[in-house]
N, C-alpha and C. Protein backbone atom coordinates (compact mmCIF):
# COMPACT_ATOMS: atom_id res chain seq x y z
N UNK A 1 85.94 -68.35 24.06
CA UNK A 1 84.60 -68.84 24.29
C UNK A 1 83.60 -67.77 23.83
N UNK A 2 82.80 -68.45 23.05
CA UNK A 2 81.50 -67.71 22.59
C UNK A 2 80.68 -66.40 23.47
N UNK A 3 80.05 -65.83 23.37
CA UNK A 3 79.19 -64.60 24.60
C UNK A 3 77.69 -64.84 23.89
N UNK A 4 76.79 -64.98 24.75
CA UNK A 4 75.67 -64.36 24.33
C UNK A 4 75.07 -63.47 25.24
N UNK A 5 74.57 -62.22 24.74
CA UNK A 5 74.06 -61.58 25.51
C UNK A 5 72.58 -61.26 25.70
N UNK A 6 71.81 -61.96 26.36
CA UNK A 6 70.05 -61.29 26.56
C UNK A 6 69.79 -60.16 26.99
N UNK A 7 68.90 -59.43 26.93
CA UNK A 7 68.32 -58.13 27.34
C UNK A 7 67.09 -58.03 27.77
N UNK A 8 66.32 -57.99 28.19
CA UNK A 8 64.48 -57.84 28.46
C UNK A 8 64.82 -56.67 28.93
N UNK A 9 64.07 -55.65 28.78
CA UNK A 9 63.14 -54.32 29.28
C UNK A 9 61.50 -54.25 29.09
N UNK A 10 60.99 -53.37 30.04
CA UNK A 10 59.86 -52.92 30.58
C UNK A 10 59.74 -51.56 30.39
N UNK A 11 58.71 -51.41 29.86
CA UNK A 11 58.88 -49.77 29.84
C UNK A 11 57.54 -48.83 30.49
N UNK A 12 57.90 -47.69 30.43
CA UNK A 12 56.77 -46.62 31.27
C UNK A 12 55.62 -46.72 30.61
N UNK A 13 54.89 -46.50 31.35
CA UNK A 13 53.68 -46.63 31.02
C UNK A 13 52.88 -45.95 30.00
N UNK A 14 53.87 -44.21 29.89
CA UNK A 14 53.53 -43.33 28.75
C UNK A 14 54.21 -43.82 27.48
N UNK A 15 55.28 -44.85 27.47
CA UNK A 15 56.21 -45.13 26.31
C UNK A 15 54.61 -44.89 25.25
N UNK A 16 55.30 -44.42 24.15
CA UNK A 16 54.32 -44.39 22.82
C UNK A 16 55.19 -45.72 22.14
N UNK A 17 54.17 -45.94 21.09
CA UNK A 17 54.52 -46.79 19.84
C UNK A 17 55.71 -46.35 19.37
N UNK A 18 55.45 -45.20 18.83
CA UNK A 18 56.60 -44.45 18.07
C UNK A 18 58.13 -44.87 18.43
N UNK A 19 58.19 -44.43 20.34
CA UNK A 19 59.01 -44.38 20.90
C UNK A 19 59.82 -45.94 21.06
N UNK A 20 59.12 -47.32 20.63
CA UNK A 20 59.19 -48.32 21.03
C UNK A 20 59.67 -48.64 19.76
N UNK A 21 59.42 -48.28 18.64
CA UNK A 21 59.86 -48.34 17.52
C UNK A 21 61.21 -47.81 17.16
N UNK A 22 61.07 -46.75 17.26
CA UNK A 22 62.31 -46.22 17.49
C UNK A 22 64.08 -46.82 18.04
N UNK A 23 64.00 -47.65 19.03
CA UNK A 23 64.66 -48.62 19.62
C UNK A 23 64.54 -49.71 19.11
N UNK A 24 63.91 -49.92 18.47
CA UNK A 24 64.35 -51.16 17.50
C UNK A 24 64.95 -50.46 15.93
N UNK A 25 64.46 -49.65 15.62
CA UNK A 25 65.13 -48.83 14.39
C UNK A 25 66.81 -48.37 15.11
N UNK A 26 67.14 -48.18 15.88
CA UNK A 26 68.59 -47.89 16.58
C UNK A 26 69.08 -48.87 16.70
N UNK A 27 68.73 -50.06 17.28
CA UNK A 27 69.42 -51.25 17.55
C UNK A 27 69.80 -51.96 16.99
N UNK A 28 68.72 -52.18 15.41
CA UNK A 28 69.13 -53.28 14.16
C UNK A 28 70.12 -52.18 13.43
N UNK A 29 70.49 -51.11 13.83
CA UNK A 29 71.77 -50.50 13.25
C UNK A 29 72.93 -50.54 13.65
N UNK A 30 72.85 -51.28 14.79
CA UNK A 30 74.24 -51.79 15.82
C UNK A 30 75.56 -52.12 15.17
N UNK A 31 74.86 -53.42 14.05
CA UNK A 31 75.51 -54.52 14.28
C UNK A 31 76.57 -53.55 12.75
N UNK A 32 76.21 -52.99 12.49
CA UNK A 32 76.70 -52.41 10.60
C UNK A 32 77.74 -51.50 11.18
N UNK A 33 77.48 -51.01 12.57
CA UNK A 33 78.48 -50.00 13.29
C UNK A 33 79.31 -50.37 14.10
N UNK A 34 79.26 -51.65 14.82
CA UNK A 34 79.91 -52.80 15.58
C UNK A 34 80.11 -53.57 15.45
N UNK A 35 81.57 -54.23 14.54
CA UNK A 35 81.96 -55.30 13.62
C UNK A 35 82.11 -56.72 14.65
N UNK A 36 82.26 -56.04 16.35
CA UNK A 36 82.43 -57.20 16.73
C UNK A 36 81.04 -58.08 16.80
N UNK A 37 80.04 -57.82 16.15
CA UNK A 37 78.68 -58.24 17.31
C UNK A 37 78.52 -59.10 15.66
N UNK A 38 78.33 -60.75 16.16
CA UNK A 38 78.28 -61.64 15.37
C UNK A 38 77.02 -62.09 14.80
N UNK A 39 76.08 -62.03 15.64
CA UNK A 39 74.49 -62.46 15.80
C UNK A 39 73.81 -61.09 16.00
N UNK A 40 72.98 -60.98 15.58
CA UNK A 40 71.95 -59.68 16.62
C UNK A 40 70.41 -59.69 16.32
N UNK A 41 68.94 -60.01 17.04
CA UNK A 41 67.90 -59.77 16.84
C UNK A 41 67.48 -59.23 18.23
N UNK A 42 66.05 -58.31 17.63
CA UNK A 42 65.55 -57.63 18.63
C UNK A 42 64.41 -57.56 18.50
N UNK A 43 63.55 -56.90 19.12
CA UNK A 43 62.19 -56.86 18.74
C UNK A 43 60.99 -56.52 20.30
N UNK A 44 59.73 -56.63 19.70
CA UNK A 44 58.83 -56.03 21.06
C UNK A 44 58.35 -57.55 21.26
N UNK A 45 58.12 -57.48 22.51
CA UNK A 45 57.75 -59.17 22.93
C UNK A 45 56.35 -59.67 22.27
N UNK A 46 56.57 -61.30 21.51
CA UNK A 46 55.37 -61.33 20.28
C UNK A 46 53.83 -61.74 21.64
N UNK A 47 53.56 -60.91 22.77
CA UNK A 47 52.52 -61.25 23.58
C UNK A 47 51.71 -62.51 23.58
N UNK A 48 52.40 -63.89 23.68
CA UNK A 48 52.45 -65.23 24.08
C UNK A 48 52.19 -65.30 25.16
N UNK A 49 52.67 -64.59 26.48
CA UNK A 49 52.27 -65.03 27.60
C UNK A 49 52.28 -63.68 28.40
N UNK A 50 51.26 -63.83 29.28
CA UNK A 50 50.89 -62.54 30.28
C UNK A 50 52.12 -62.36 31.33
N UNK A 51 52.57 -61.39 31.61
CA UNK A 51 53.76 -60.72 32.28
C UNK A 51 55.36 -61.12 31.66
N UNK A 52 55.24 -61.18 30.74
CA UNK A 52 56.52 -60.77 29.93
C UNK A 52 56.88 -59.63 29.96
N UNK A 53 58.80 -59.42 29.71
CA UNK A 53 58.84 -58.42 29.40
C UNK A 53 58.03 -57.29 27.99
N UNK A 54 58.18 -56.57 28.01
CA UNK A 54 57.72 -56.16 26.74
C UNK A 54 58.76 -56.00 25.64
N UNK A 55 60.34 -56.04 25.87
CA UNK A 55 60.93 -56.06 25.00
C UNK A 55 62.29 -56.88 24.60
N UNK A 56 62.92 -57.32 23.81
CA UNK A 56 63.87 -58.28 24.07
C UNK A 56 65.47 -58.11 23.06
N UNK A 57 66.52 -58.04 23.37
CA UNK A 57 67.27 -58.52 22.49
C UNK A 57 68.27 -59.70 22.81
N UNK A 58 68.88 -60.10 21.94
CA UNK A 58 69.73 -61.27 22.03
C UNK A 58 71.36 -60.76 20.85
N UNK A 59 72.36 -60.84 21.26
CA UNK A 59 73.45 -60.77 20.71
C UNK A 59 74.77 -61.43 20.99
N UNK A 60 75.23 -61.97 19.90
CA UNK A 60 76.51 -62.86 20.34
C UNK A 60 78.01 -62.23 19.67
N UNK A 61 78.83 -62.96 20.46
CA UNK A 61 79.60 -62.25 20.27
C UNK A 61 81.19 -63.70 20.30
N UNK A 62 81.99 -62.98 19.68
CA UNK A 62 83.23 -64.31 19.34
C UNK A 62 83.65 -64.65 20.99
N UNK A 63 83.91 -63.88 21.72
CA UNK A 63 84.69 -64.11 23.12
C UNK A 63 84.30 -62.46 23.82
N UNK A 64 84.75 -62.66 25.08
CA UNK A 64 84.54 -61.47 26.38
C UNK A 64 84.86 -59.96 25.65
N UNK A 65 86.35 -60.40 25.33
CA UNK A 65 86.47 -58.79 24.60
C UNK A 65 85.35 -58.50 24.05
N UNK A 66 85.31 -58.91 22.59
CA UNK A 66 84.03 -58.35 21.96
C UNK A 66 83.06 -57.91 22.81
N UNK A 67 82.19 -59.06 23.34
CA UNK A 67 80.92 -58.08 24.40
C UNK A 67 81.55 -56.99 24.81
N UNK A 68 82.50 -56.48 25.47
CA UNK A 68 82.58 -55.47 26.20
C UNK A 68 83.19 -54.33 25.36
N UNK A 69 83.50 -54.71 23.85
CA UNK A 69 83.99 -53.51 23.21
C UNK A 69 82.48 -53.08 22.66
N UNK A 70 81.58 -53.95 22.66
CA UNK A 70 80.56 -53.70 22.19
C UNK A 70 79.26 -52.73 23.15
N UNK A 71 79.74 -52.97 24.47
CA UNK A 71 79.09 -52.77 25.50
C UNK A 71 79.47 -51.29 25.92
N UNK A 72 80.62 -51.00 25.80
CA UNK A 72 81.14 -49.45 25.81
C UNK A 72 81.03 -48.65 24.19
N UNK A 73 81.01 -49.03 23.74
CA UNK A 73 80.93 -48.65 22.37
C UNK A 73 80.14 -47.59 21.85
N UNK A 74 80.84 -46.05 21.78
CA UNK A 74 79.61 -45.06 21.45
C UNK A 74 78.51 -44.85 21.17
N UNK A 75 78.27 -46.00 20.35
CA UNK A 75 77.32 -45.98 19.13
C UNK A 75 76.13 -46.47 20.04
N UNK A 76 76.49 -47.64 20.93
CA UNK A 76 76.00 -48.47 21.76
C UNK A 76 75.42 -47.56 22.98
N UNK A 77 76.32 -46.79 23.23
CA UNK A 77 76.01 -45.96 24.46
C UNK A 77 75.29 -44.72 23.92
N UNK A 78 75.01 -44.42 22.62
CA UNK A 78 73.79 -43.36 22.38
C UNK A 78 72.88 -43.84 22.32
N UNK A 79 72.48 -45.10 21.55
CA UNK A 79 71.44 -45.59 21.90
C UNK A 79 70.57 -45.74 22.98
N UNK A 80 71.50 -46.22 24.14
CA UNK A 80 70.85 -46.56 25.07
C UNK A 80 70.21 -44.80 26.15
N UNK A 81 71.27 -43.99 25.72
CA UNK A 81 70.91 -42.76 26.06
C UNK A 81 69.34 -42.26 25.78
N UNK A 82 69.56 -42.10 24.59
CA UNK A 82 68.62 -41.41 23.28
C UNK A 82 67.26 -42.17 23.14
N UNK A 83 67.47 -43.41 23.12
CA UNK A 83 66.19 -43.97 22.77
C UNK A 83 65.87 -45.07 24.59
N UNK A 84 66.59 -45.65 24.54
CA UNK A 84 66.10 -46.76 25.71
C UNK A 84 65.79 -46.03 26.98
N UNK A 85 66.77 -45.38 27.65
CA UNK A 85 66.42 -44.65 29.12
C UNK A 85 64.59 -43.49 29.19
N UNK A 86 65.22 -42.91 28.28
CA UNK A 86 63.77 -42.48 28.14
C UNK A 86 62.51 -42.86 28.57
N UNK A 87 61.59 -43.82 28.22
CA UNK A 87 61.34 -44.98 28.71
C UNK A 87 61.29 -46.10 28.90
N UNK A 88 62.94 -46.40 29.60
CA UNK A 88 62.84 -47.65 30.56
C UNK A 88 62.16 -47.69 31.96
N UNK A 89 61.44 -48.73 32.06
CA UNK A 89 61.44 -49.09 33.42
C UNK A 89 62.17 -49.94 34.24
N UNK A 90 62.22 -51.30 33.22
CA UNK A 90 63.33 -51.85 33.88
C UNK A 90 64.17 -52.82 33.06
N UNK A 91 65.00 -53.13 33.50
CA UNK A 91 66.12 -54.09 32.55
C UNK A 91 66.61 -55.47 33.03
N UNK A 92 66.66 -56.41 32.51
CA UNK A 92 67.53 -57.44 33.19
C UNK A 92 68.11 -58.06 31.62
N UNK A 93 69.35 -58.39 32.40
CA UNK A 93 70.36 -58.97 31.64
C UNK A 93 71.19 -60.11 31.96
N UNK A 94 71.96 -60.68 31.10
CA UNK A 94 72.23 -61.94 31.59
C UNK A 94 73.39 -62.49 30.05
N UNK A 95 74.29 -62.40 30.46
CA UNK A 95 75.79 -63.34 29.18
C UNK A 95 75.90 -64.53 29.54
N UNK A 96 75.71 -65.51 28.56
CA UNK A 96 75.95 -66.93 28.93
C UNK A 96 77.56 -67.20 27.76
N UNK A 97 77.93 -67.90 28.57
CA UNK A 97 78.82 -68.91 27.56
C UNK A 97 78.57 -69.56 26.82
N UNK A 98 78.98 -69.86 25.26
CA UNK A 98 78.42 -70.87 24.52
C UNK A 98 79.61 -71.74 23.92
């Protein structure tokens, strides 16, 4: 069975541009370094509606393994080090079946 995975984050209040950029320059490099990840877009939220997150990704994946080789996955886990924690504020997530 299919995976999709959502992401929304919020970030600090000092996050710069730069810094917001940055995480999307890391992330659309995922997928070239993580053969399992089938689908992948990301981006800063296009400000449509007041209290959105500010940021979003979406990624699919063939079945469970994959997400989770993808989810431990070095490459995956510097990112989130290096660029996302920095300033995150907050995260929610959510894998549906497809």
């Amino acid at each position: 069975m299919a995976i999709r995975h959502i992401v929304t984050f919020t970030f600090v209040e000092d996050a710069t541009d730069e810094q917001k950029n940055a995480i999307t320059t890391a992330l659309k490099g995922l997928p070239e370094l993580i053969p399992e990840i089938k689908a992948f877009t990301c981006g800063l939220d296009a400000g449509l509606s007041p209290g959105n997150a500010q940021y979003g990704l979406v990624a699919d994946f063939e079945n469970e393994a994959d997400f989770r080789t993808y989810a431990k996955h070095p490459e995956h886990q510097k990112v989130i080090a290096e660029n996302i924690k920095p300033i995150l504020a907050t995260r929610v997530a959510v894998q549906l079946s497809l």
